[in-house]
Protein backbone atom coordinates (compact mmCIF):
# COMPACT_ATOMS: atom_id res chain seq x y z
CA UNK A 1 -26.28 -22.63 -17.97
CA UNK A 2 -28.74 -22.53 -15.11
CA UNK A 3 -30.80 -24.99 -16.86
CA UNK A 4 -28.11 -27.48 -17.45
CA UNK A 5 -27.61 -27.33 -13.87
CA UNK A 6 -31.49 -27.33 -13.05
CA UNK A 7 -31.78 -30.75 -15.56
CA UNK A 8 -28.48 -32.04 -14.10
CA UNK A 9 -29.49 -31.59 -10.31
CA UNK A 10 -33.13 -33.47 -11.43
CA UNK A 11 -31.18 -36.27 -13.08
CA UNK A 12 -29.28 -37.15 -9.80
CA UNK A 13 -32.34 -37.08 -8.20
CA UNK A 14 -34.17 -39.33 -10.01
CA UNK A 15 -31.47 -41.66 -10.08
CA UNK A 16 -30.87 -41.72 -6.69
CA UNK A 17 -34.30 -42.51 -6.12
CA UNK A 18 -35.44 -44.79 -8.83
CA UNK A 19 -33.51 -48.23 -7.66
CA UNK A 20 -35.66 -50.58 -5.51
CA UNK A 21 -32.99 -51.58 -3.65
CA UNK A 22 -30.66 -48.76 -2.14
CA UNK A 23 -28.39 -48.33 0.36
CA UNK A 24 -30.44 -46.70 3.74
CA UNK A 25 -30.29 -44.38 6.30
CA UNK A 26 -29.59 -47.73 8.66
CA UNK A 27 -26.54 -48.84 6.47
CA UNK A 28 -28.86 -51.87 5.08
CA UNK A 29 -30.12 -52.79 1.59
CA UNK A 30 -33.77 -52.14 1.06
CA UNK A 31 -36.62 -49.49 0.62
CA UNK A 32 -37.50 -50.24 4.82
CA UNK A 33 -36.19 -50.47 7.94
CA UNK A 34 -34.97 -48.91 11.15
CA UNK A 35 -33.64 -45.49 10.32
CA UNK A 36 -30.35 -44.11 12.27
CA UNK A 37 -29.93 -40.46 11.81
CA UNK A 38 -26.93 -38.36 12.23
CA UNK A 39 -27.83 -35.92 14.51
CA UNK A 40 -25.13 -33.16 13.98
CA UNK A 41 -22.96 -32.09 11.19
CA UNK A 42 -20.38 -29.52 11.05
CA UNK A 43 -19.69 -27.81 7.59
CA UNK A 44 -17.48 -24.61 6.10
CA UNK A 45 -19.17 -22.97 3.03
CA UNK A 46 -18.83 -20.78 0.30
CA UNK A 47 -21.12 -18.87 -1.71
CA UNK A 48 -20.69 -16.69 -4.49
CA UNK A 49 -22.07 -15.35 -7.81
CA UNK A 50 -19.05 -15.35 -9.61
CA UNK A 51 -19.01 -11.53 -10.13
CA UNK A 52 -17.81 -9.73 -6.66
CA UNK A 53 -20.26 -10.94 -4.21
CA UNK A 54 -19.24 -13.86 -2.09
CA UNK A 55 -19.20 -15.16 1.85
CA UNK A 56 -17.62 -18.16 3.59
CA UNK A 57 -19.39 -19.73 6.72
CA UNK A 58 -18.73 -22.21 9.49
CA UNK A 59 -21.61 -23.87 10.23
CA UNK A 60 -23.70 -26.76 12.53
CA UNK A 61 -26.46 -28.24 11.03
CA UNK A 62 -29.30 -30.25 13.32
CA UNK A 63 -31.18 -32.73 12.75
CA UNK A 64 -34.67 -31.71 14.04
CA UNK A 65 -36.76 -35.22 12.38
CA UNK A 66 -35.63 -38.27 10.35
CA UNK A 67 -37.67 -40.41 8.24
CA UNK A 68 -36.90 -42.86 6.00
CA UNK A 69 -37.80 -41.11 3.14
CA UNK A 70 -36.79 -36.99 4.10
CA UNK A 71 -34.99 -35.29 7.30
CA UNK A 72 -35.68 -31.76 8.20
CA UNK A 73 -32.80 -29.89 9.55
CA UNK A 74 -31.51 -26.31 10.98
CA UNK A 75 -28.44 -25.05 10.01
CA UNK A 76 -26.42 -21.87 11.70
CA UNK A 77 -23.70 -20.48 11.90
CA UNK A 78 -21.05 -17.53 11.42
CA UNK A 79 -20.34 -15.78 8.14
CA UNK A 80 -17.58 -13.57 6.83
CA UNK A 81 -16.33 -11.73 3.81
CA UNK A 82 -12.95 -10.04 3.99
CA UNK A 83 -12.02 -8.04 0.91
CA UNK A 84 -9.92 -4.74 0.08
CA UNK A 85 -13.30 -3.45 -0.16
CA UNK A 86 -15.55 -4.44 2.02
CA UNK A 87 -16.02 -6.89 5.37
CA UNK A 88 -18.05 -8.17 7.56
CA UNK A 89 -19.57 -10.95 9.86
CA UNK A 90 -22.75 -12.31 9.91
CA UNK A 91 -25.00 -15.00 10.85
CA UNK A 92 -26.95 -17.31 8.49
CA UNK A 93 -30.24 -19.62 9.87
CA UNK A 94 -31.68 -21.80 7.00
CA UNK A 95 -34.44 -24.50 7.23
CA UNK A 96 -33.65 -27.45 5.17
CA UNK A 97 -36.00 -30.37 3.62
CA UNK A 98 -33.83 -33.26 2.79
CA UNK A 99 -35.63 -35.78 0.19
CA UNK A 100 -34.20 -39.40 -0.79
CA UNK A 101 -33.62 -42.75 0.70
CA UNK A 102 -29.60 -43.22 0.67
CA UNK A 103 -26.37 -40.75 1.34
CA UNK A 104 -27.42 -38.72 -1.58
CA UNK A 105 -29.98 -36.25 -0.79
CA UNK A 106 -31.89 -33.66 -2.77
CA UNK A 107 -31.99 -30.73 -0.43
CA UNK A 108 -34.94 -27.78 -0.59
CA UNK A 109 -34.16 -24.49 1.96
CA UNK A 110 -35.14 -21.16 2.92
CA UNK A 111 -33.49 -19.04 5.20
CA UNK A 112 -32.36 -15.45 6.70
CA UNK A 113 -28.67 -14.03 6.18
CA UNK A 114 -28.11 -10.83 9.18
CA UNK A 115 -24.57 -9.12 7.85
CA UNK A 116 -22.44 -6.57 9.65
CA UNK A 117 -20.65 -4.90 7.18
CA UNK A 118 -18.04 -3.02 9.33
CA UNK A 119 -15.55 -1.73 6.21
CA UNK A 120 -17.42 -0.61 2.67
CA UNK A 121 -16.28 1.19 -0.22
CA UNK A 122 -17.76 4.55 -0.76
CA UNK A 123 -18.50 4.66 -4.31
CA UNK A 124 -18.76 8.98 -4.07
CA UNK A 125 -15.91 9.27 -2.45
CA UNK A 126 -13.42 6.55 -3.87
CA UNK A 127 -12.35 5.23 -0.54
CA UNK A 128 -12.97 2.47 1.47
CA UNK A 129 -14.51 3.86 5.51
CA UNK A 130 -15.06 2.08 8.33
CA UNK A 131 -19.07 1.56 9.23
CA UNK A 132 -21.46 -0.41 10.00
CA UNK A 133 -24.54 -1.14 7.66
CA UNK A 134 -26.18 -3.95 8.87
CA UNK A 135 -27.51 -6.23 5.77
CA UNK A 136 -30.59 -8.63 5.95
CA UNK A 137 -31.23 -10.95 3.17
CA UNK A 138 -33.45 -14.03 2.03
CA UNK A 139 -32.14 -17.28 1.14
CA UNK A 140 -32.83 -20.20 -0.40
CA UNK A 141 -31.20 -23.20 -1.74
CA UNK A 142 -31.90 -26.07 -4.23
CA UNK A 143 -29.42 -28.70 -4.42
CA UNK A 144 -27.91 -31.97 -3.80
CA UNK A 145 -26.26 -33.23 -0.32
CA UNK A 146 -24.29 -36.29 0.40
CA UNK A 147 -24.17 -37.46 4.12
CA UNK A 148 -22.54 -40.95 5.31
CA UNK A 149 -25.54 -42.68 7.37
CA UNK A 150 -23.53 -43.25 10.02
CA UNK A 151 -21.46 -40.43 10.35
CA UNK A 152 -17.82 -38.95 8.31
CA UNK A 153 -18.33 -36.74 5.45
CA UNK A 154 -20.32 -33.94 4.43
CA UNK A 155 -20.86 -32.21 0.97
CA UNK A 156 -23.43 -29.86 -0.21
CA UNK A 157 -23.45 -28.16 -3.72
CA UNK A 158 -26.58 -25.95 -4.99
CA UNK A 159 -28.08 -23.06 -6.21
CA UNK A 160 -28.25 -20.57 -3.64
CA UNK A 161 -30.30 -17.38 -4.08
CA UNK A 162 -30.24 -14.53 -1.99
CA UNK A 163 -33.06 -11.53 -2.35
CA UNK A 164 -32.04 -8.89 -0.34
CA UNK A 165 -34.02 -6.44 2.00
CA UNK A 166 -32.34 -3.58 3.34
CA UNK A 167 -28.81 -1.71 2.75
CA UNK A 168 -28.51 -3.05 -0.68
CA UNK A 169 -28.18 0.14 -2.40
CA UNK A 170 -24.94 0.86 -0.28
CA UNK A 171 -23.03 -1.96 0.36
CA UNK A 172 -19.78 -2.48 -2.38
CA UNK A 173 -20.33 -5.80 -3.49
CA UNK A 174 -24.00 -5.94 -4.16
CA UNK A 175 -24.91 -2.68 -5.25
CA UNK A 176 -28.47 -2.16 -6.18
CA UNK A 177 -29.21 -6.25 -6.53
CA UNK A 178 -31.92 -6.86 -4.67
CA UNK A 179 -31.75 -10.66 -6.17
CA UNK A 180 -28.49 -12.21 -6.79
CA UNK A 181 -28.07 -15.66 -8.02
CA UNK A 182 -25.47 -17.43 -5.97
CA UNK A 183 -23.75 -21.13 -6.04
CA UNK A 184 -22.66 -22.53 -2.82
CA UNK A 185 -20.37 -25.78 -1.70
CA UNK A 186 -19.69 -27.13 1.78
CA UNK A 187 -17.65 -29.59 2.72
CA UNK A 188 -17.94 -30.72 6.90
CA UNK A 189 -17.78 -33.87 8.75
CA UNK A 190 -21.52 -35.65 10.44
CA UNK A 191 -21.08 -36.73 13.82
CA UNK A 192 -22.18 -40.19 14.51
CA UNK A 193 -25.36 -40.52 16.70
């Protein structure tokens, strides 16, 4: 399955790439030109690795430089799981490499997940406490992006990878993963610059 995914994600890619005459960052047809960037996009989230272990974010992401050919980004925001279980907030920073010449983008990150977890299920004792681990993970991301040029909608889809680095021996939904393969989609709206 992953490789289906890895071949189809590479296949968009190429097409989106492979025309001489696409659709750029300036709204005009050709390969050159002057580039408008959106500077700002705001974007919900989810991730999850179709098991137990998921999280929903709100999220800005910044446009830090803007070439014709890539953007580099920074994305934060707020994260939360609420579940019988287990809960908590959290904030997510991720560095993003943006690659292509039109709306479609291939998208390369790698970023830091900091997670309260203020509720957790106490596998000894059978009961969910109140208490607060504090979980740090890695992140990463491989995937496609659309973004209008000029500003209105927002999707991301991707692989999203998480390795973890502390608490994950004692926290409900991840117990004793130290990677977890994840799949993430936002959908968000790009502010016009």
């Amino acid at each position: 399955m992953k490789r289906k995914i890895t071949y189809l994600l590479f296949a968009l890619f190429i097409l989106n790439n492979s025309f001489g005459q696409v659709i750029t960052r300036d709204g005009k047809c050709g390969r050159k030109g002057p580039t408008i960037c959106p500077k700002l996009s705001i974007f919900h989230e989810t991730n999850y690795d179709f098991t137990r272990f998921g999280f929903n974010s709100l999220n800005i992401d910044y446009v830090l430089l803007c070439k014709p050919s890539y953007m580099l980004t920074v994305r934060g925001g707020v994260s939360y799981m609420s579940f019988n279980k287990a809960s908590s907030v959290g904030v997510p920073i991720e560095l993003n490499l943006l690659i292509g010449r039109s709306s479609l983008l291939f998208e390369i990150s790698a970023g830091f997940l900091g997670q309260d977890y203020y509720k957790n299920y106490d596998s000894i004792t059978k009961k969910t406490k109140s208490s607060s681990l504090f979980y740090q993970a890695v992140t990463g991301r491989l995937g496609l992006r659309y973004e209008a040029p000029r500003g209105g909608l927002f999707i991301r889809l991707g692989f999203t990878p998480i390795y973890s680095l502390s608490e994950y021996s004692t926290i409900y939904p991840v117990y004793n993963r130290r990677f977890i393969p994840m799949f993430g989609a936002g959908i968000g709206y790009t502010l016009r610059r």
